[in-house]
C-alpha atoms as a PDB file:
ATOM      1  CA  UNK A   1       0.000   0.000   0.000  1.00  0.00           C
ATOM      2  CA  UNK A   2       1.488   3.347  -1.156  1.00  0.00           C
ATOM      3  CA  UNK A   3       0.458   6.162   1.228  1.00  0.00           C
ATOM      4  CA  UNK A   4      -0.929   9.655   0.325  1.00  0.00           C
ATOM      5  CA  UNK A   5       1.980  12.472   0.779  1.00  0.00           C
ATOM      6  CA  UNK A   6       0.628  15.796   2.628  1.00  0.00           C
ATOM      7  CA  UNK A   7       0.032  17.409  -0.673  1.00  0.00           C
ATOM      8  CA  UNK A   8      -2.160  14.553  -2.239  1.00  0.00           C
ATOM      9  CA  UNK A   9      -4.102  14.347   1.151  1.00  0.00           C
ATOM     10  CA  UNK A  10      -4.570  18.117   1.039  1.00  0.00           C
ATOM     11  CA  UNK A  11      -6.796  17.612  -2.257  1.00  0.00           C
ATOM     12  CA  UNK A  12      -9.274  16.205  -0.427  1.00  0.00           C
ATOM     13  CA  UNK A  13     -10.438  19.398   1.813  1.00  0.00           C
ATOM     14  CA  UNK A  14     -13.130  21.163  -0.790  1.00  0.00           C
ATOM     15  CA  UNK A  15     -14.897  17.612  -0.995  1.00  0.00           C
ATOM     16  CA  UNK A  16     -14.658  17.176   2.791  1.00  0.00           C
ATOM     17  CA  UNK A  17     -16.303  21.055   2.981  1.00  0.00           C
ATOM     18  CA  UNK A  18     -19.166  20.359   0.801  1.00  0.00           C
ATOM     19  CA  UNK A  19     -20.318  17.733   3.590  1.00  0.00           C
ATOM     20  CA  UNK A  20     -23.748  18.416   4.401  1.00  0.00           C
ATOM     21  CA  UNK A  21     -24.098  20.424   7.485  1.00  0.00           C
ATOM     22  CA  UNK A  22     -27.689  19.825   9.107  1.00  0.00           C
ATOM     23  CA  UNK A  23     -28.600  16.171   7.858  1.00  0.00           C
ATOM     24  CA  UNK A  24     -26.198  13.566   6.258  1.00  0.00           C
ATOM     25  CA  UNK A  25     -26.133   9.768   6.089  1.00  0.00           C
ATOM     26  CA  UNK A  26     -24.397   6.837   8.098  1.00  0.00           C
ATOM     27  CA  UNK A  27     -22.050   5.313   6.126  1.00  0.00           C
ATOM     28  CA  UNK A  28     -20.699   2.769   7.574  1.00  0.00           C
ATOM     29  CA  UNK A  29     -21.140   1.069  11.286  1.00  0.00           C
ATOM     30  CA  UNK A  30     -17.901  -0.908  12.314  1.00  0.00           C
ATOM     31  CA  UNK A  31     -17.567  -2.545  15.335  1.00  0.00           C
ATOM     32  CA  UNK A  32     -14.473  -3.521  17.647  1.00  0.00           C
ATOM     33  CA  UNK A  33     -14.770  -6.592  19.544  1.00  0.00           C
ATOM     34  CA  UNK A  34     -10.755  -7.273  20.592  1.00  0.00           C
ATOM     35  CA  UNK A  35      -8.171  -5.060  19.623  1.00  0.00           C
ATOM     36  CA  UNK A  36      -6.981  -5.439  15.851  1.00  0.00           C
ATOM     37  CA  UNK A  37     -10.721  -6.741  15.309  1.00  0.00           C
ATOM     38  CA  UNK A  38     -13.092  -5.040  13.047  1.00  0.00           C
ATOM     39  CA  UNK A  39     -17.158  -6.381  12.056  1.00  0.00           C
ATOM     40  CA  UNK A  40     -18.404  -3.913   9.688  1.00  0.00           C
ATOM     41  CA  UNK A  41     -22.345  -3.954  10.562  1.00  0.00           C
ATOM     42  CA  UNK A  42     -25.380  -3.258   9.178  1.00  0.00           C
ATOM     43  CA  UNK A  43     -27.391  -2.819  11.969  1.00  0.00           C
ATOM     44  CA  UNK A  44     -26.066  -1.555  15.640  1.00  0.00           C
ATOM     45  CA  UNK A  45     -27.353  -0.294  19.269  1.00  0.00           C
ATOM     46  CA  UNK A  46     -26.028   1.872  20.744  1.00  0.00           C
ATOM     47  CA  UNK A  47     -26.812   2.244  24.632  1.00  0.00           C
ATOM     48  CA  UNK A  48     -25.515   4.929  27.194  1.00  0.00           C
ATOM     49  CA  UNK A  49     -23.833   2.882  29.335  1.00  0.00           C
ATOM     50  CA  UNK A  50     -21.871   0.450  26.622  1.00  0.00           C
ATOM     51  CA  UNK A  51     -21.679   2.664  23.543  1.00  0.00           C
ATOM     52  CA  UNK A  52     -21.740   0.216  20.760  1.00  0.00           C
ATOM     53  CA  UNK A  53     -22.818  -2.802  22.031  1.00  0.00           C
ATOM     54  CA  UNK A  54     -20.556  -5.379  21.843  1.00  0.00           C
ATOM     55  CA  UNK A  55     -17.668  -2.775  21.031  1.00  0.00           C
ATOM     56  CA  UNK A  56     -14.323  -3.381  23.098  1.00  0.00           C
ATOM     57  CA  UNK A  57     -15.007  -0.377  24.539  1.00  0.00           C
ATOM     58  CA  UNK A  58     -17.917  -1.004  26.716  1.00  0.00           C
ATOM     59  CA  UNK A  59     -15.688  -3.975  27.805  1.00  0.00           C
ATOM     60  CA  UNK A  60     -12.458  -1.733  28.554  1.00  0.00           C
ATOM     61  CA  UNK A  61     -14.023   0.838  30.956  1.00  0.00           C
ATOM     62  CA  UNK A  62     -14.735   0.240  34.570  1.00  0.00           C
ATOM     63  CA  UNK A  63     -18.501   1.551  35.584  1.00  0.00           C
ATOM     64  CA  UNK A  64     -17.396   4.260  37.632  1.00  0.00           C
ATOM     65  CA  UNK A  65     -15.154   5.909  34.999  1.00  0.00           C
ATOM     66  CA  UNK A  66     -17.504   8.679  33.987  1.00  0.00           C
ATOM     67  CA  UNK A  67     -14.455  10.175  32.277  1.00  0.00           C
ATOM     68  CA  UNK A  68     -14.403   7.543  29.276  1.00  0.00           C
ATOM     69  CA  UNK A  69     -17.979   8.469  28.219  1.00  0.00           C
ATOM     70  CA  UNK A  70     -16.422  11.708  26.777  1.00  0.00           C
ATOM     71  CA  UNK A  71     -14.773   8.924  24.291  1.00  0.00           C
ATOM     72  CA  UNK A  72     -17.762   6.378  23.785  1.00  0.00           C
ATOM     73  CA  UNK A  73     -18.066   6.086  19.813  1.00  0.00           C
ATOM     74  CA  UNK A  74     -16.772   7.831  17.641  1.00  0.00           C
ATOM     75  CA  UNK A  75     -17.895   9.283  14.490  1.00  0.00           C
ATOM     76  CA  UNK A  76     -15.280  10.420  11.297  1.00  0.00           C
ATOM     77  CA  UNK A  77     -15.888  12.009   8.314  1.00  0.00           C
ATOM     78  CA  UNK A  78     -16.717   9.396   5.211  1.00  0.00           C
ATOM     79  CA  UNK A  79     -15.146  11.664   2.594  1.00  0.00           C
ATOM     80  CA  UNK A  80     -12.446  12.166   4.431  1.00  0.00           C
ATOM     81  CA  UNK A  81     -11.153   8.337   5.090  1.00  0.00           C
ATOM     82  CA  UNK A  82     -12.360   7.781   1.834  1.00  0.00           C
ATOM     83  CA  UNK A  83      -9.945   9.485   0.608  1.00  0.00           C
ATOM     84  CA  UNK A  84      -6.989   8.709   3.189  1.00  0.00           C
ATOM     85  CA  UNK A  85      -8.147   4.855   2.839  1.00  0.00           C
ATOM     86  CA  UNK A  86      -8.026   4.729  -0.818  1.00  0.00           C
ATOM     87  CA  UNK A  87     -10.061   1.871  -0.711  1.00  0.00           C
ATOM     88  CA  UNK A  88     -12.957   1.171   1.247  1.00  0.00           C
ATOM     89  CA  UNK A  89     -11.905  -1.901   2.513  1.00  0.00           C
ATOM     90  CA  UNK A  90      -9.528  -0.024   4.674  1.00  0.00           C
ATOM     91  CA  UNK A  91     -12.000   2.171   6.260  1.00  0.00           C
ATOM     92  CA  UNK A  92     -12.496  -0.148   9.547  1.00  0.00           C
ATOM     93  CA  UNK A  93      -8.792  -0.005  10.119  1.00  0.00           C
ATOM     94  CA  UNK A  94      -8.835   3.758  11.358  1.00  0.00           C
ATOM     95  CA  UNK A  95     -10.707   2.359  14.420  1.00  0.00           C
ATOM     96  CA  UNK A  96     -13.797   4.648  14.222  1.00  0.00           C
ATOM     97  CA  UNK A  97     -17.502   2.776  14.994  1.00  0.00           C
ATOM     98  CA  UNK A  98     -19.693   5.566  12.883  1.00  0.00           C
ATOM     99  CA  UNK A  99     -18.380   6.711   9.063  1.00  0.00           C
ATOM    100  CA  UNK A 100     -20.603   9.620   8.110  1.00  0.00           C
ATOM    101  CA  UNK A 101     -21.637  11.643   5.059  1.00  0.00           C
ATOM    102  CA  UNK A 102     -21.567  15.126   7.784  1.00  0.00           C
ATOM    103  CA  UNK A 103     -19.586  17.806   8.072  1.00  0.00           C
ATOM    104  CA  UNK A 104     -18.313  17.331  11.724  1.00  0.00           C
ATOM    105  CA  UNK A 105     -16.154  20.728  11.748  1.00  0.00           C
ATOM    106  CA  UNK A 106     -16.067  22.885  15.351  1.00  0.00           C
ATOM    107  CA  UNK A 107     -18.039  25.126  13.273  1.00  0.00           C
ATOM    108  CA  UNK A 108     -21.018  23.051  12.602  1.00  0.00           C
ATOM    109  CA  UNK A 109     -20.818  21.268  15.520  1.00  0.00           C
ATOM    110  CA  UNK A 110     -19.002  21.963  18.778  1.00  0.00           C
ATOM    111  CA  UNK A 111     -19.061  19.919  21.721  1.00  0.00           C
ATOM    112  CA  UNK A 112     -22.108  19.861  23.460  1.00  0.00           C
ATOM    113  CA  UNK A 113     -24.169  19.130  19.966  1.00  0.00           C
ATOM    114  CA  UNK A 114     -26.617  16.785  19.824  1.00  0.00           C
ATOM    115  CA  UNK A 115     -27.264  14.374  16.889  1.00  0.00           C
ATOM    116  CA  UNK A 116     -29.564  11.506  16.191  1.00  0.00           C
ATOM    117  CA  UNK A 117     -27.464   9.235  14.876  1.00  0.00           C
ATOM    118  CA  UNK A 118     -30.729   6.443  13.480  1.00  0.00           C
ATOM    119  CA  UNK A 119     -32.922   5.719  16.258  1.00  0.00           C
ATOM    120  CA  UNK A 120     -30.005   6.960  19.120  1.00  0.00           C
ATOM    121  CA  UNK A 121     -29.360  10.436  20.133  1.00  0.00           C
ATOM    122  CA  UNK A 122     -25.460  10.765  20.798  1.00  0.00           C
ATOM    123  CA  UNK A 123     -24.267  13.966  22.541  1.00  0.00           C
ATOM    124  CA  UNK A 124     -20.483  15.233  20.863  1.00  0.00           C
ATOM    125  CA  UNK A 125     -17.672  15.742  23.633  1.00  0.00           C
ATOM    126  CA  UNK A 126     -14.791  17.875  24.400  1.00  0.00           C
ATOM    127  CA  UNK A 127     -12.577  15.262  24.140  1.00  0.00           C
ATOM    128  CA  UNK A 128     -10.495  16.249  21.257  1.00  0.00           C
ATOM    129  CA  UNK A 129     -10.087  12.990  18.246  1.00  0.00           C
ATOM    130  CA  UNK A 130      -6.159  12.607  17.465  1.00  0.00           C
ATOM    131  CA  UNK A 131      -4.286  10.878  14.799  1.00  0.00           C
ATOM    132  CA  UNK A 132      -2.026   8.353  16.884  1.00  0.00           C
ATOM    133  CA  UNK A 133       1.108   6.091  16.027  1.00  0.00           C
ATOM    134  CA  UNK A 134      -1.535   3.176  15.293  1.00  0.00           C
ATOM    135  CA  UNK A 135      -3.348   5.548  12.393  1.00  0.00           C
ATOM    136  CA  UNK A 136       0.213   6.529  11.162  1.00  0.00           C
ATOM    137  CA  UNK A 137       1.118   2.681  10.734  1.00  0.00           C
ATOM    138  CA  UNK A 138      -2.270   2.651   8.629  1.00  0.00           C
ATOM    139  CA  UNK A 139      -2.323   4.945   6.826  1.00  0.00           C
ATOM    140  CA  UNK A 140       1.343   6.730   6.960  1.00  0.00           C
ATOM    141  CA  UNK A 141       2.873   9.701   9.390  1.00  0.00           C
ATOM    142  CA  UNK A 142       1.796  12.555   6.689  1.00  0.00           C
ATOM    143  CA  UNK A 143      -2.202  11.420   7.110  1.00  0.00           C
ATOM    144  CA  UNK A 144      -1.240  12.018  10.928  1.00  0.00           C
ATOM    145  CA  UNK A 145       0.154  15.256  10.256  1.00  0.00           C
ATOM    146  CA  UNK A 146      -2.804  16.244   8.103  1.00  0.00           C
ATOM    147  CA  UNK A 147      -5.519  15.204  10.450  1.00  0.00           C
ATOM    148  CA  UNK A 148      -3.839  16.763  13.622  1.00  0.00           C
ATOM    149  CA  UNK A 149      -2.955  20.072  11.590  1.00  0.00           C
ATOM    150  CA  UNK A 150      -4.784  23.152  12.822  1.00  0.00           C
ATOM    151  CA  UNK A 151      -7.130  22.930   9.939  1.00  0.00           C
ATOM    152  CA  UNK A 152      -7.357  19.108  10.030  1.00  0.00           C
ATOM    153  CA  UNK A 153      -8.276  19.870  14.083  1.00  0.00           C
ATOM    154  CA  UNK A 154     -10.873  22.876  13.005  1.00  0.00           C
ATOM    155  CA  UNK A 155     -12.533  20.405  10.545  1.00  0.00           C
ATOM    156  CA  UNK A 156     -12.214  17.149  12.764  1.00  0.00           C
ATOM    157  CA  UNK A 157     -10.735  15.102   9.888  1.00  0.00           C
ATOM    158  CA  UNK A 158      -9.839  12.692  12.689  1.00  0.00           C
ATOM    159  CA  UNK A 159     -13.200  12.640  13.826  1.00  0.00           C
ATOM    160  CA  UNK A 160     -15.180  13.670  17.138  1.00  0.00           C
ATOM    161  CA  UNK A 161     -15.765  11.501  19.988  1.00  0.00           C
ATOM    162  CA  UNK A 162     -19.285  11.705  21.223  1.00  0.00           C
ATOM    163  CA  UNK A 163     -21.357  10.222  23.971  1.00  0.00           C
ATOM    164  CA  UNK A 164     -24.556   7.996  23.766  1.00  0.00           C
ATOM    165  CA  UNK A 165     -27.419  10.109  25.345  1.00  0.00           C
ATOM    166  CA  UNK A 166     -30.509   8.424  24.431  1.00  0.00           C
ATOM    167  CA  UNK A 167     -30.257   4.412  23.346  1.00  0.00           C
ATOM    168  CA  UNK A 168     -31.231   3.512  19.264  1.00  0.00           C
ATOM    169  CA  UNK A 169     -30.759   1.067  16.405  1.00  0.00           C
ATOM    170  CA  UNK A 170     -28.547   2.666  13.719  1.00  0.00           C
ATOM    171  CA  UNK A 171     -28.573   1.229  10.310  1.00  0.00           C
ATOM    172  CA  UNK A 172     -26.265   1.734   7.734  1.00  0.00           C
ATOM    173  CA  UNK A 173     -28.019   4.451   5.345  1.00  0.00           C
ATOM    174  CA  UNK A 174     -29.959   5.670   8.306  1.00  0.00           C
ATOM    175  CA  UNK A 175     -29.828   9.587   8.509  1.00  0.00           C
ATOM    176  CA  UNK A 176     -27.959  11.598  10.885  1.00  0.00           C
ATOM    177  CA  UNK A 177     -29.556  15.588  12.136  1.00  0.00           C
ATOM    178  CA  UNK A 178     -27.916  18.107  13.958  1.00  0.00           C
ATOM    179  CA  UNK A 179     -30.827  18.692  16.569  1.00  0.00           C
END
């Protein structure tokens, strides 16, 4: 697998921008049993306490850490890995549960938004969504220095981490709305 340089990755940002802002689209639901372990799913439920069931996270954090809730699921941009994936087969492999056809900039929506997200209303949190040494292995260190740039950080190419507010079946196609 050849890996984007900065400047081919860089092409991507008017498509990323044209995301719609108040209503877009799952998709693509992948789930994380083990670590290294992806199921790409049609249908999931998410609940407030475990997230995605049957994700590793719900398995990882302790019931009194409140503090991992701020990183629950997380949602990333579908035009964006689309186009640091290069293939969609390699989508799962960024470790994200929700792909989504939304523009999930600060702009559009800073922490504290709420989205439905199918039948589940998920809450997005503080908790800022880094490229890490894991993503740079993936999908090389210039996609790292892209998505953790100060524009890659004010558009949330990495993604957002959100919280599970209100439990719901999510489908793959199912909408998502900025409420």
């Amino acid at each position: 697998m050849t890996f984007l340089s900065y400047a081919e990755l860089e092409t991507c940002l008017d498509h990323v921008r044209e995301s719609p802002r108040d209503g877009g689209t799952v998709s693509l639901i992948v789930r994380r049993p083990k670590t290294d372990e992806r199921e790409i799913l049609d249908v999931g439920e998410l609940d407030p306490r475990h997230g995605l069931v049957g994700d590793k996270w719900g398995h990882r954090r302790s019931e009194n850490d409140d503090t991992a809730l701020e990183y629950q699921i997380t949602l990333m941009n579908s035009r964006a890995i689309a186009h640091i994936a290069q293939d969609k087969n390699r989508w799962p492999l960024a470790g994200d549960q929700f792909f989504v056809d939304f523009d999930l900039s600060e702009e559009n929506i800073p922490a504290g938004t709420r989205l439905t997200l199918g039948a589940a209303i998920v809450e997005v949190t503080a908790t800022p969504h880094t490229g890490c040494k894991k993503f740079a292995a993936r999908f090389g260190t210039d996609s790292v220095k892209f998505v953790n740039s100060p524009l890659g950080k004010q558009l949330h190419l990495r993604g957002v981490n959100a919280k599970v507010v209100q439990a719901g079946t999510v489908r793959a196609g199912d909408a998502l709305r900025k409420l």
